[in-house]
PDB file of N, CA and C in Angstrom:
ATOM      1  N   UNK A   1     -51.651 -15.458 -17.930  1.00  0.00           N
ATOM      2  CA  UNK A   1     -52.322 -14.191 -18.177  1.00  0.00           C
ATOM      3  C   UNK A   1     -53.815 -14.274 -17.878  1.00  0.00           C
ATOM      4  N   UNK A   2     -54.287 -15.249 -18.378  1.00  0.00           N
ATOM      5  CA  UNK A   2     -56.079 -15.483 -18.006  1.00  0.00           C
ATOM      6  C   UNK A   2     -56.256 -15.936 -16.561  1.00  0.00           C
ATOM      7  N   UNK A   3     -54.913 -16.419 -15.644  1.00  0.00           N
ATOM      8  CA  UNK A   3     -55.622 -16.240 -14.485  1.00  0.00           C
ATOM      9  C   UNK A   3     -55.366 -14.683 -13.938  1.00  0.00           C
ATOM     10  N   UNK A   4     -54.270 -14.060 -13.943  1.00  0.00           N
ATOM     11  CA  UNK A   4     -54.506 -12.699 -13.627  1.00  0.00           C
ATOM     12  C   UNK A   4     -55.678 -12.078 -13.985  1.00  0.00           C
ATOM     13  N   UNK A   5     -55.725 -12.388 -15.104  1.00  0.00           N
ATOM     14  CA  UNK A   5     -56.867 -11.132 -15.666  1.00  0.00           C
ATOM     15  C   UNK A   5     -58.406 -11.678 -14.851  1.00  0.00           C
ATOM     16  N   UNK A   6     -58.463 -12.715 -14.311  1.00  0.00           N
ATOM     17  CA  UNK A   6     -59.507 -13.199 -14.015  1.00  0.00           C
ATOM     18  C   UNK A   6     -59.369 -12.752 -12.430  1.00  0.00           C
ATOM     19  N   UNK A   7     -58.576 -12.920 -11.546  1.00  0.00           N
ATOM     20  CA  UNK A   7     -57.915 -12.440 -10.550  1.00  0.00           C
ATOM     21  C   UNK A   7     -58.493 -10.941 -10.742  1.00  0.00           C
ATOM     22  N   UNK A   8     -57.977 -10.034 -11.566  1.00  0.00           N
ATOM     23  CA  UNK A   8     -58.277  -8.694 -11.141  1.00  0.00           C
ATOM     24  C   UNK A   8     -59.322  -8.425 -11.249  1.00  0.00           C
ATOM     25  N   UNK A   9     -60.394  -9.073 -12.186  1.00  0.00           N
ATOM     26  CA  UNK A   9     -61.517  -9.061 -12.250  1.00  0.00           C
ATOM     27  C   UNK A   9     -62.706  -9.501 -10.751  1.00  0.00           C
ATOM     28  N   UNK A  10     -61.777 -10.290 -10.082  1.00  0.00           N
ATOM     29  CA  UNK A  10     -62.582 -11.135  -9.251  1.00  0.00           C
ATOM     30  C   UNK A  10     -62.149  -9.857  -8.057  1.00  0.00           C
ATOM     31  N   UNK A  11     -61.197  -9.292  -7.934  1.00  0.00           N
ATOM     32  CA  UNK A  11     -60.769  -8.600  -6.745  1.00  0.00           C
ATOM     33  C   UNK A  11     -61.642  -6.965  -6.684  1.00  0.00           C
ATOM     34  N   UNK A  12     -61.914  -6.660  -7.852  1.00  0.00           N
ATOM     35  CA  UNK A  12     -63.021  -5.451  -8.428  1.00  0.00           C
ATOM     36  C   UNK A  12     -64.219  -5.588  -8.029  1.00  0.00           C
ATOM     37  N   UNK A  13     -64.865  -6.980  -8.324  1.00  0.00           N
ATOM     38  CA  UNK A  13     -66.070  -7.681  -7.644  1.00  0.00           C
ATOM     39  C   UNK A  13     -66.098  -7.747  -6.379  1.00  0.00           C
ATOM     40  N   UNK A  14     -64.947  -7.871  -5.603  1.00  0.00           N
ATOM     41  CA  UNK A  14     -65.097  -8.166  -4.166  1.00  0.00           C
ATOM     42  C   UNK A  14     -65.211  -7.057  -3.452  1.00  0.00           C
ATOM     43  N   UNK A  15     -64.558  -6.104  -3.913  1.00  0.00           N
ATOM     44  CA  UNK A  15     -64.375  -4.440  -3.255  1.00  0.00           C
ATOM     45  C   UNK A  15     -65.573  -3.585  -4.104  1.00  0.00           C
ATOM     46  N   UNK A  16     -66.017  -4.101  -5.251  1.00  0.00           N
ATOM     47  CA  UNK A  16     -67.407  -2.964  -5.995  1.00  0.00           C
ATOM     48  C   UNK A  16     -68.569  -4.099  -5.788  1.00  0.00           C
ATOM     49  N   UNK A  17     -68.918  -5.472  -5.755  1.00  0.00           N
ATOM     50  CA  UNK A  17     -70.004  -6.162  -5.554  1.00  0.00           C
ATOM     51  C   UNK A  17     -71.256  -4.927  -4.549  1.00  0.00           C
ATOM     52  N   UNK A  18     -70.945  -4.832  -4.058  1.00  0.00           N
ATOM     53  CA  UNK A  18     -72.510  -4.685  -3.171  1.00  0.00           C
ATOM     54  C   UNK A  18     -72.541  -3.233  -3.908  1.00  0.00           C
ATOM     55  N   UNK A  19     -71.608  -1.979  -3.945  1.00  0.00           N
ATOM     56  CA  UNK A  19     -71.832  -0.915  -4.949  1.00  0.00           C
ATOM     57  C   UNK A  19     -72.682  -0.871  -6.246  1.00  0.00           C
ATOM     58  N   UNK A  20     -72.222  -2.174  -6.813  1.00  0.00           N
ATOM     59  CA  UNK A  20     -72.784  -2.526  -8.025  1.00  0.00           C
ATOM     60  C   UNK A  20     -73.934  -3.205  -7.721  1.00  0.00           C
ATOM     61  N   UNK A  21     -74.422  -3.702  -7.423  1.00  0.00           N
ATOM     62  CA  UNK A  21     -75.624  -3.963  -6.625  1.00  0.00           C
ATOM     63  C   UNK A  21     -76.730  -3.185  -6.138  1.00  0.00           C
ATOM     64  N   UNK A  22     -76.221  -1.984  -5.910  1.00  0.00           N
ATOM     65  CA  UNK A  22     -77.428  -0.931  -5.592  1.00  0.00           C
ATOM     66  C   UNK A  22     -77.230   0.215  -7.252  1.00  0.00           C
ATOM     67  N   UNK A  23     -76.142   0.218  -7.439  1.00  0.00           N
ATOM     68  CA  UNK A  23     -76.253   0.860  -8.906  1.00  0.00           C
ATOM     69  C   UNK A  23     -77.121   0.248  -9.958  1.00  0.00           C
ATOM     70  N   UNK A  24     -76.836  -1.256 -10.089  1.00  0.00           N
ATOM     71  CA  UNK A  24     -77.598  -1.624 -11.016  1.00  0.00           C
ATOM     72  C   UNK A  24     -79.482  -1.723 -11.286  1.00  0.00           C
ATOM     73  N   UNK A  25     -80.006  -1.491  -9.607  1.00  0.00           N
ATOM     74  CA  UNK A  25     -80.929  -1.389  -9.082  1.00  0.00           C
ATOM     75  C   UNK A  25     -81.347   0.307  -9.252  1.00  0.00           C
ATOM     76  N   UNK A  26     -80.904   0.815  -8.531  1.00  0.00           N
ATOM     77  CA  UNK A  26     -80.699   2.576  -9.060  1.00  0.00           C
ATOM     78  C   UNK A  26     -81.087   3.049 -10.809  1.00  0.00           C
ATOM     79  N   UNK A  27     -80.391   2.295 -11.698  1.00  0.00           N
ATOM     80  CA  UNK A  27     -80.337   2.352 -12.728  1.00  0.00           C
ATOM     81  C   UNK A  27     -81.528   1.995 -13.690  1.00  0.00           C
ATOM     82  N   UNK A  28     -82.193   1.558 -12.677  1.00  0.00           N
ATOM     83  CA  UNK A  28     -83.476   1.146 -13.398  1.00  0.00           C
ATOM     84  C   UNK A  28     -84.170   1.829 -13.637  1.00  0.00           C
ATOM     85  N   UNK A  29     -84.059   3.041 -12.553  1.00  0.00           N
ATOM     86  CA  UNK A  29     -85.449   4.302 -12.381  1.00  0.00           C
ATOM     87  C   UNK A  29     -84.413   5.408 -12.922  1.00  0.00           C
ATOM     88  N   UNK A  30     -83.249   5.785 -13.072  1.00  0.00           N
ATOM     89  CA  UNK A  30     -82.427   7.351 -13.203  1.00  0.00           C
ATOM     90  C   UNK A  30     -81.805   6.786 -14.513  1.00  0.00           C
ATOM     91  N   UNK A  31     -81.967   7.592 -15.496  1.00  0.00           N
ATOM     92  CA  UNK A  31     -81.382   7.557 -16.638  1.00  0.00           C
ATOM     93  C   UNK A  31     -80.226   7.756 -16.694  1.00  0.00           C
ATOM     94  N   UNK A  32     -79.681   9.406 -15.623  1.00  0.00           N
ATOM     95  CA  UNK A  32     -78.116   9.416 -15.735  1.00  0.00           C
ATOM     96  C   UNK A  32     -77.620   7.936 -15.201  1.00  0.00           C
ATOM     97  N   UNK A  33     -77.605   7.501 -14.100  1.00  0.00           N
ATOM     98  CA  UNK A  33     -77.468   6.029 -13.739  1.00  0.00           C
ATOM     99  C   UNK A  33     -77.333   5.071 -14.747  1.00  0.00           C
ATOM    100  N   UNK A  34     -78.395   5.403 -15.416  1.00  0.00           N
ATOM    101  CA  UNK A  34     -78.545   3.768 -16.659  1.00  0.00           C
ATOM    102  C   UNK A  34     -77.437   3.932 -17.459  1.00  0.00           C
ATOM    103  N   UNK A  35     -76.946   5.312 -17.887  1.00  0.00           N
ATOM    104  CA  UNK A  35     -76.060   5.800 -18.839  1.00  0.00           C
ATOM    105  C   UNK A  35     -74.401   5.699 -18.178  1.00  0.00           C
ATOM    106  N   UNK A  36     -74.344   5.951 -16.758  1.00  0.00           N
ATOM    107  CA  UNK A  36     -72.803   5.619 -16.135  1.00  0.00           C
ATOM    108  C   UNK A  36     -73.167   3.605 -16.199  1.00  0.00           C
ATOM    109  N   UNK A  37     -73.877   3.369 -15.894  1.00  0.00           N
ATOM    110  CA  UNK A  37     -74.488   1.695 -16.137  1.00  0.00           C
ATOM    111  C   UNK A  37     -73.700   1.073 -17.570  1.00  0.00           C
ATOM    112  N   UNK A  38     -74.340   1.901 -18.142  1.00  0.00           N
ATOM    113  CA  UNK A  38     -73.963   1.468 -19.777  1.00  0.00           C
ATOM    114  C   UNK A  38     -72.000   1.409 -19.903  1.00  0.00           C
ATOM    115  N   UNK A  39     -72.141   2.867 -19.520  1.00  0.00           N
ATOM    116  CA  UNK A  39     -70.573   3.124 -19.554  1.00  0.00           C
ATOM    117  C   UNK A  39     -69.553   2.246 -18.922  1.00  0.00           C
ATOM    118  N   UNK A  40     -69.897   1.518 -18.012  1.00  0.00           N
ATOM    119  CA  UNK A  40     -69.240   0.684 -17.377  1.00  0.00           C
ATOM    120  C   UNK A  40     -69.410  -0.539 -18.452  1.00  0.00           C
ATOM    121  N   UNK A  41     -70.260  -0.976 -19.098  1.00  0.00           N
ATOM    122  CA  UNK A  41     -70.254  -2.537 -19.378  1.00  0.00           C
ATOM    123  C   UNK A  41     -69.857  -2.125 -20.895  1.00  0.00           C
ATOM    124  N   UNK A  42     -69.452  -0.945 -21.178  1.00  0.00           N
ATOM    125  CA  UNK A  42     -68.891  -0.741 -22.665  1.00  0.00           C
ATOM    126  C   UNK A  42     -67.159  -0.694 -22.136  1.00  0.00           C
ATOM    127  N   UNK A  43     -66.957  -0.484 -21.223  1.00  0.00           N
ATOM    128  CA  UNK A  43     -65.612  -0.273 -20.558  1.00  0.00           C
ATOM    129  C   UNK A  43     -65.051  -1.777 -20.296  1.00  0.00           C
ATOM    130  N   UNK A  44     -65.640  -2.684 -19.406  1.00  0.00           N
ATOM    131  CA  UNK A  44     -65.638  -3.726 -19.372  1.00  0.00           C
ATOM    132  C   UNK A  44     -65.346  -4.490 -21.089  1.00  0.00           C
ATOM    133  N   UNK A  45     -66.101  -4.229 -21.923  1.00  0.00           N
ATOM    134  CA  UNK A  45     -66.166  -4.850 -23.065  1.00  0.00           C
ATOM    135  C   UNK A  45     -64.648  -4.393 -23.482  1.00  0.00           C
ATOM    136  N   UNK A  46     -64.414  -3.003 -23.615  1.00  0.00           N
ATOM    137  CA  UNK A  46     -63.222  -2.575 -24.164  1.00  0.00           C
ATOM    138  C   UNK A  46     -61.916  -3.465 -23.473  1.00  0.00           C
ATOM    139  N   UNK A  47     -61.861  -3.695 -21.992  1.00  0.00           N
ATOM    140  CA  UNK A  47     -61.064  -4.060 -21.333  1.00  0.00           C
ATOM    141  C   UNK A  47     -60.955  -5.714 -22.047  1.00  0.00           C
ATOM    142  N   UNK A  48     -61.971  -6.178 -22.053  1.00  0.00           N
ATOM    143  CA  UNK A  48     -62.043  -7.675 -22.757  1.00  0.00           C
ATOM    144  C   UNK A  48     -60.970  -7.686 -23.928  1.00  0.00           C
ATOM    145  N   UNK A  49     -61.754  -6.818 -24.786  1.00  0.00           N
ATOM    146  CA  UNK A  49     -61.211  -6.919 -26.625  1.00  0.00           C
ATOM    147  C   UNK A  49     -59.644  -6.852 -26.214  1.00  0.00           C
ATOM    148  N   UNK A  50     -59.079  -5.767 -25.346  1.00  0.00           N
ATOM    149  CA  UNK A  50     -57.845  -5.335 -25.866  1.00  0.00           C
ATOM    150  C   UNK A  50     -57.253  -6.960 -24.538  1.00  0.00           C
ATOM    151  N   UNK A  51     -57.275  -7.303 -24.023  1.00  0.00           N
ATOM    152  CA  UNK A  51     -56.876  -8.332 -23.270  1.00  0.00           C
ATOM    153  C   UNK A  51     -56.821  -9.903 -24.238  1.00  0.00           C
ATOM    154  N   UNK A  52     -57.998 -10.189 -24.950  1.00  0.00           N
ATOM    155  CA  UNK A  52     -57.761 -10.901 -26.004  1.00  0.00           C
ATOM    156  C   UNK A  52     -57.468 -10.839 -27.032  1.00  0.00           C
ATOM    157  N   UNK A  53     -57.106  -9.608 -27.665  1.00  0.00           N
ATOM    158  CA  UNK A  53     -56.427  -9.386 -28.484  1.00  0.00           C
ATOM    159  C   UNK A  53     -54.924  -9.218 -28.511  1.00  0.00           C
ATOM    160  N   UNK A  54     -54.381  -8.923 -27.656  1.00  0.00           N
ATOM    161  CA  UNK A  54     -53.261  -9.248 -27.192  1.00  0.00           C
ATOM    162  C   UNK A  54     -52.581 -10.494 -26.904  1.00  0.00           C
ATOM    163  N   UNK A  55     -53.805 -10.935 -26.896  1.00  0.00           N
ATOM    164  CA  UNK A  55     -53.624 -12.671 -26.720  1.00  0.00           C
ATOM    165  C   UNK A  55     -53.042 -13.311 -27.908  1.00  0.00           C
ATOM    166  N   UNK A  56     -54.203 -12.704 -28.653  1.00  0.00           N
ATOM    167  CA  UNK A  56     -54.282 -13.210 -30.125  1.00  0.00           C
ATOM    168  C   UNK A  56     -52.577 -12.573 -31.009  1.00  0.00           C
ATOM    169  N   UNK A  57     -52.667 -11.673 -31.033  1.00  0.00           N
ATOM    170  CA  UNK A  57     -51.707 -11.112 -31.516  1.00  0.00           C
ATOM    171  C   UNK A  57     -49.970 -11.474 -30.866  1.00  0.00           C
ATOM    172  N   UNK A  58     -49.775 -12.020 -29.264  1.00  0.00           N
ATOM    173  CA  UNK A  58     -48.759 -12.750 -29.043  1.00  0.00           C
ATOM    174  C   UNK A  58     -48.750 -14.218 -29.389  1.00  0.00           C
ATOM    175  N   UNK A  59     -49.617 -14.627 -30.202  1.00  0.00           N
ATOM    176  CA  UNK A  59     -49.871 -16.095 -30.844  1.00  0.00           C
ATOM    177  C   UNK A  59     -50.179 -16.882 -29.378  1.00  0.00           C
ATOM    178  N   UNK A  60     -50.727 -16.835 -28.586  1.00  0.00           N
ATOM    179  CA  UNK A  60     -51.136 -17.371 -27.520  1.00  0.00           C
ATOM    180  C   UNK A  60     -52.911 -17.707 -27.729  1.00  0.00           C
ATOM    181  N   UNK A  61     -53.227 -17.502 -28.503  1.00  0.00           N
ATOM    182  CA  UNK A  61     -54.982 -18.392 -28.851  1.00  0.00           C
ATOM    183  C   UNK A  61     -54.941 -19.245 -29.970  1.00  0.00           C
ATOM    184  N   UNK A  62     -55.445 -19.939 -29.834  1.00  0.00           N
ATOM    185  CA  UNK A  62     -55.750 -20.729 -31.070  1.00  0.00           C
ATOM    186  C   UNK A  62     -56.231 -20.267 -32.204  1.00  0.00           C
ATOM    187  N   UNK A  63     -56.005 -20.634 -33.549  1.00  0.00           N
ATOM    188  CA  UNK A  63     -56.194 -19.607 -34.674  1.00  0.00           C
ATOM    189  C   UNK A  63     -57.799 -19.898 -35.190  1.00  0.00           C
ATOM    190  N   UNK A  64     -57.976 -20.761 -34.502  1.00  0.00           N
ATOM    191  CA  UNK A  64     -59.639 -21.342 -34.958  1.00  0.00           C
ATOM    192  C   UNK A  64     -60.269 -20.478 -33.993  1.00  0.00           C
ATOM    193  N   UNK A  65     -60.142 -20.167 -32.818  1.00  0.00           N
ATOM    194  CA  UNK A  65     -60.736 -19.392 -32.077  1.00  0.00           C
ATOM    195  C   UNK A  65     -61.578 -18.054 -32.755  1.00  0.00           C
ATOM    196  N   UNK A  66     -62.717 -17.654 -32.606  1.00  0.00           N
ATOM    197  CA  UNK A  66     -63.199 -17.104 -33.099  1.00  0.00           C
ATOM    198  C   UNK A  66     -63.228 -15.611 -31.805  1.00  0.00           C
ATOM    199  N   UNK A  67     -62.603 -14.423 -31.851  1.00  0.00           N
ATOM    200  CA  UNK A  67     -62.182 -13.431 -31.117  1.00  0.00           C
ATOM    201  C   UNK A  67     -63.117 -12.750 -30.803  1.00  0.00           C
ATOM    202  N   UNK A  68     -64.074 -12.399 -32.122  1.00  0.00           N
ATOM    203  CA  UNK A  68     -64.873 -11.543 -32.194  1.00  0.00           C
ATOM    204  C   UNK A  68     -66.235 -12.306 -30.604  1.00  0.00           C
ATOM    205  N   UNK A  69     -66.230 -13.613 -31.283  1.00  0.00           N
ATOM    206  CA  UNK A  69     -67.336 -14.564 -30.154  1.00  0.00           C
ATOM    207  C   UNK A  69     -66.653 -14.536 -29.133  1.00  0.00           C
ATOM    208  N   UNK A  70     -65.415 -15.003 -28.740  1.00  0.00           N
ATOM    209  CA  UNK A  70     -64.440 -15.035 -27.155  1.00  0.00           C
ATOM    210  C   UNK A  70     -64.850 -13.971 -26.807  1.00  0.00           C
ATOM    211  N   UNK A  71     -64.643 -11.961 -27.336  1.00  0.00           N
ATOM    212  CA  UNK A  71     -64.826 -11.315 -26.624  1.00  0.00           C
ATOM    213  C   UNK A  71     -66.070 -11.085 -25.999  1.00  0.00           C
ATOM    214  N   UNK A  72     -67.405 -11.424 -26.932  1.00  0.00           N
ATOM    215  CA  UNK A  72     -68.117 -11.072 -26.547  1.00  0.00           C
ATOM    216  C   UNK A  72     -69.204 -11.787 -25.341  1.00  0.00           C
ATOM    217  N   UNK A  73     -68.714 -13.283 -25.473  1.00  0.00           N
ATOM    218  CA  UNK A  73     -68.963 -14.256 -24.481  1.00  0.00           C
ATOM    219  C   UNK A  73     -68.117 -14.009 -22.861  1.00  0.00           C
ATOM    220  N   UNK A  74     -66.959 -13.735 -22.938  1.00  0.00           N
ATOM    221  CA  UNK A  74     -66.508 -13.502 -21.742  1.00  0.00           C
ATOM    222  C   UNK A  74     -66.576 -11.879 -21.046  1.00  0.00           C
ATOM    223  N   UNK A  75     -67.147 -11.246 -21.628  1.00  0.00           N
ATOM    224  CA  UNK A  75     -67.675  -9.441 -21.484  1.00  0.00           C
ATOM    225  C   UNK A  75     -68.973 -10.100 -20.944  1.00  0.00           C
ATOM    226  N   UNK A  76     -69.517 -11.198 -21.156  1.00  0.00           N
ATOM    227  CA  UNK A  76     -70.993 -11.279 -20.497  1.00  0.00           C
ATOM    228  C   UNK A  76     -70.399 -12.093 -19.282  1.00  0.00           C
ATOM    229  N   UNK A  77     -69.789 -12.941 -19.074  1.00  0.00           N
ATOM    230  CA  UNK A  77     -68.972 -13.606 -17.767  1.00  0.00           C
ATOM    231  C   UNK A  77     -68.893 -12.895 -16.953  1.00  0.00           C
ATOM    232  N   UNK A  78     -67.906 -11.900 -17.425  1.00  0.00           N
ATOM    233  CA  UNK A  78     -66.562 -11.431 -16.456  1.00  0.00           C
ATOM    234  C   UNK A  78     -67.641 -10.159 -16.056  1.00  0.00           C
ATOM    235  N   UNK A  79     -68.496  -9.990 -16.684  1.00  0.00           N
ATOM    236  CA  UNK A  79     -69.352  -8.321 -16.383  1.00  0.00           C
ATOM    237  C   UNK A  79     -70.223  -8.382 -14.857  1.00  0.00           C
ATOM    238  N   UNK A  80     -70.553  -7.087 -14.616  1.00  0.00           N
ATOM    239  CA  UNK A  80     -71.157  -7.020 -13.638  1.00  0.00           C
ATOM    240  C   UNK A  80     -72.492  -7.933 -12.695  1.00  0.00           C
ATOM    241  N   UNK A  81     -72.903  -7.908 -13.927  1.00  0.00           N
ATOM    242  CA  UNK A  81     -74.380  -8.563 -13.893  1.00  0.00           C
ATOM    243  C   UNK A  81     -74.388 -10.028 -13.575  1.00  0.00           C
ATOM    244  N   UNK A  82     -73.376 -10.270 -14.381  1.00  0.00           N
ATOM    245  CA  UNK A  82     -73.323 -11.987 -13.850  1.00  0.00           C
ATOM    246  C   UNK A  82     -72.455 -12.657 -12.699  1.00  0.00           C
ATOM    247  N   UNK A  83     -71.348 -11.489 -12.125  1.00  0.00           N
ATOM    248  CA  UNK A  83     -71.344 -11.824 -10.442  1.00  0.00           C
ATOM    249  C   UNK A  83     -72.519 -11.614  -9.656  1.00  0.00           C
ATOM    250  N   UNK A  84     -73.192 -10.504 -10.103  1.00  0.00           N
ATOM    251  CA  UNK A  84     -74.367 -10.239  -9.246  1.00  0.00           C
ATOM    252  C   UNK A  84     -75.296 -11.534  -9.141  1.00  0.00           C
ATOM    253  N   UNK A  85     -75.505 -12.030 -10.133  1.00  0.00           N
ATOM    254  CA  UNK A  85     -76.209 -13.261 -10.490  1.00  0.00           C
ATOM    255  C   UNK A  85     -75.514 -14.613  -9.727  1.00  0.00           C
ATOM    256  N   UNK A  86     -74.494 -14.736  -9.599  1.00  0.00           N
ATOM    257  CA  UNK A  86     -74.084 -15.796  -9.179  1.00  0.00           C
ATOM    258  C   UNK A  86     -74.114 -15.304  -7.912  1.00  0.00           C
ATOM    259  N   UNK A  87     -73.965 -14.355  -7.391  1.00  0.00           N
ATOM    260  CA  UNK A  87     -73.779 -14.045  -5.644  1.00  0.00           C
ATOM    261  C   UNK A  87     -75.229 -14.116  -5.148  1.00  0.00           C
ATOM    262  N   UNK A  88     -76.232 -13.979  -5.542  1.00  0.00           N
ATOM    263  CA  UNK A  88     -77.556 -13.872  -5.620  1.00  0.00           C
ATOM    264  C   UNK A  88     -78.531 -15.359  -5.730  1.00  0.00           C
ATOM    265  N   UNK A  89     -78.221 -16.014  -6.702  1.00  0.00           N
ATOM    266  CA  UNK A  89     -78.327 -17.336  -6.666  1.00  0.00           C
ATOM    267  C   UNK A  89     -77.266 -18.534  -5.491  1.00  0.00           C
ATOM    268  N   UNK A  90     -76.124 -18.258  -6.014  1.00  0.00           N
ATOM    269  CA  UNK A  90     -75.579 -19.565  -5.779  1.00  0.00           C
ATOM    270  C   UNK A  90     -74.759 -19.513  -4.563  1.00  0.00           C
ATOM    271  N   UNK A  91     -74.873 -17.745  -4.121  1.00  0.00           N
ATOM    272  CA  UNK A  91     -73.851 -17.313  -3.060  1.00  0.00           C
ATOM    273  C   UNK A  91     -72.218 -17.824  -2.561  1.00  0.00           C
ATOM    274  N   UNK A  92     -71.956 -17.988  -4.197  1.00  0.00           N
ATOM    275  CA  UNK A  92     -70.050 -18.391  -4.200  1.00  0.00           C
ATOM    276  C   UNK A  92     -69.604 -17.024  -3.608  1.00  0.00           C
ATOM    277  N   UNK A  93     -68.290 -17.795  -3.086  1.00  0.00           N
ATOM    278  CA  UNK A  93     -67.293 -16.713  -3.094  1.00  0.00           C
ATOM    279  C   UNK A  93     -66.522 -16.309  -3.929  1.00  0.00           C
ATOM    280  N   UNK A  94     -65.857 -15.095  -3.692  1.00  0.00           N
ATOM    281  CA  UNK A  94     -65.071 -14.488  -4.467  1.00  0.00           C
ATOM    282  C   UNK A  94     -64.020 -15.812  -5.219  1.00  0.00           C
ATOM    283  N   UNK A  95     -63.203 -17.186  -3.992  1.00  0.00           N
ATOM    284  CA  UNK A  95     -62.542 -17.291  -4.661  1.00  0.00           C
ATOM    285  C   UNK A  95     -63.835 -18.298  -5.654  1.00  0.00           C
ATOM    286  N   UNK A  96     -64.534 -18.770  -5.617  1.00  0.00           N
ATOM    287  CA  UNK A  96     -65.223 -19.762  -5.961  1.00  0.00           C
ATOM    288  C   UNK A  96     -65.467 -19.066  -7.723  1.00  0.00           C
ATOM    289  N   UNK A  97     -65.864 -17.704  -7.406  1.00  0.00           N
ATOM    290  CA  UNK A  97     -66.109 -16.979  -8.536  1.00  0.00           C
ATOM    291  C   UNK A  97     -64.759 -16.866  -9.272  1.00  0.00           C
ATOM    292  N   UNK A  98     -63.777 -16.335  -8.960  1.00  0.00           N
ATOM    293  CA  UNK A  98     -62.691 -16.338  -9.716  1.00  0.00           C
ATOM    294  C   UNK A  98     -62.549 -17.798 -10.380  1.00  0.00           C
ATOM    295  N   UNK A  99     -62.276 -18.851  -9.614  1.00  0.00           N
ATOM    296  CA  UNK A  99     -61.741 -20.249 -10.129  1.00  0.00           C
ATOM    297  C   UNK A  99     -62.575 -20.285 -11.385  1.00  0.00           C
ATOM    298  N   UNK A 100     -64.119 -20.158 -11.184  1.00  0.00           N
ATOM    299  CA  UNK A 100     -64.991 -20.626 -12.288  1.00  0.00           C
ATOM    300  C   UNK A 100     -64.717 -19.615 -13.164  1.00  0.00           C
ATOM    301  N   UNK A 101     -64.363 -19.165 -13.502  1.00  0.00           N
ATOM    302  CA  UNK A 101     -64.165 -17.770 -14.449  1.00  0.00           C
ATOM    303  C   UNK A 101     -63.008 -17.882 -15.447  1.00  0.00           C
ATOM    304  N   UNK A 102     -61.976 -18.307 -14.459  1.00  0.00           N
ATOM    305  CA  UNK A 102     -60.637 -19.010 -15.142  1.00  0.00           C
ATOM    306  C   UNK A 102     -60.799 -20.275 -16.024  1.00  0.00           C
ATOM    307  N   UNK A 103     -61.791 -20.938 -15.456  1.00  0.00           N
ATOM    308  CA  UNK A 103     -62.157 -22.385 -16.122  1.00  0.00           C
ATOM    309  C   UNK A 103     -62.565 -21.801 -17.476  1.00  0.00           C
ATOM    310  N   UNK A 104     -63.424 -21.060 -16.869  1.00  0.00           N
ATOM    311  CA  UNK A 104     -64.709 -20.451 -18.423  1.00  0.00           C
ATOM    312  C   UNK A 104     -63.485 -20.155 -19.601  1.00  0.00           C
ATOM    313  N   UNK A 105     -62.955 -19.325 -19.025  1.00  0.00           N
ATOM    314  CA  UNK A 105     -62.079 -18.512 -19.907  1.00  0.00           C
ATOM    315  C   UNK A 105     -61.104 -19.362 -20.337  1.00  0.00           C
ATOM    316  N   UNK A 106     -60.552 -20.307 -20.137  1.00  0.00           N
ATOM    317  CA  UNK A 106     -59.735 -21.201 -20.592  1.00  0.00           C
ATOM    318  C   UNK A 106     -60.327 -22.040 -21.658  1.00  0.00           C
ATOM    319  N   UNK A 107     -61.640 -22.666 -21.540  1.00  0.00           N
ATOM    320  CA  UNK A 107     -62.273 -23.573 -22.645  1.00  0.00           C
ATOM    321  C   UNK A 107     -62.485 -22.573 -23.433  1.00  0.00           C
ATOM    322  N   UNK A 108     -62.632 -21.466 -23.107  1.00  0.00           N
ATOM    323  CA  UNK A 108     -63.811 -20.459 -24.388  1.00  0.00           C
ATOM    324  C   UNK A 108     -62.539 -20.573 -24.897  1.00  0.00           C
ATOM    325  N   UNK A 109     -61.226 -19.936 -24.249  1.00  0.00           N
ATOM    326  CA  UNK A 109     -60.128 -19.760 -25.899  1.00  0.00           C
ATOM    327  C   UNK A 109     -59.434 -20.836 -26.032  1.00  0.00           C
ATOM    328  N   UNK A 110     -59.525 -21.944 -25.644  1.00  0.00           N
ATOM    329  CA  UNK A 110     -59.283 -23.137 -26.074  1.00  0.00           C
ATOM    330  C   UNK A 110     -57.794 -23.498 -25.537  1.00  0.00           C
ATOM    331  N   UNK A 111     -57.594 -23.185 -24.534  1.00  0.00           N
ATOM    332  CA  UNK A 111     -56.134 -23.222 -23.731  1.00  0.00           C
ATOM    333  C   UNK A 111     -56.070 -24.197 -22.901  1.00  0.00           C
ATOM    334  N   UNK A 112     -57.391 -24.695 -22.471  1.00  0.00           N
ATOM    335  CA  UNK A 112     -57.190 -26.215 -21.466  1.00  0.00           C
ATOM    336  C   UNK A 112     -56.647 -27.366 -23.115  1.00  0.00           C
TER     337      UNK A 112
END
């Protein structure tokens, strides 16, 4: 499940990356902008919670895992800003970005 979900995440990035890229830039100066901006990384967040919670709730996380921290650590991962950041710095690829994402997401809920 965490590589799909990381997968669809990475395939969104590959087809919205450069979109998101001039939005997030856009967003700096237009308020409506900042506010569809916002809306997206509260959407993103929502998409997180109910993905690990589902997790949680098919007994597939560890019970020490702390959900509330998983979601909110991998909503900053998996979010816009920090492909932008890694495409910008380190210029991975998509799959390079996915793999590392899967990794992330595997230690954060404790599944490696």
């Amino acid at each position: 499940r965490v590589a799909e979900f990381c997968h669809i995440g990475a395939q969104i990035m590959r087809r919205t990356g450069d979109l998101f890229a001039v939005a997030q830039e856009a967003a700096m100066v237009d308020p409506a902008l900042q506010a569809n901006w916002q809306a997206g990384r509260e959407g993103t967040r929502h998409n997180h919670r109910v993905f690990w919670q589902r997790l949680a709730d098919d007994g597939l996380l560890d019970p020490r895992v702390d959900t509330g921290w998983l979601i909110d650590t991998s909503t900053l991962l998996g979010g816009a800003e920090t492909f932008l950041l890694i495409r910008r710095l380190y210029r991975w690829t998509i799959p390079n970005y996915e793999r590392w994402l899967v990794a992330s997401f595997r230690r954060l809920a404790r599944l490696d």
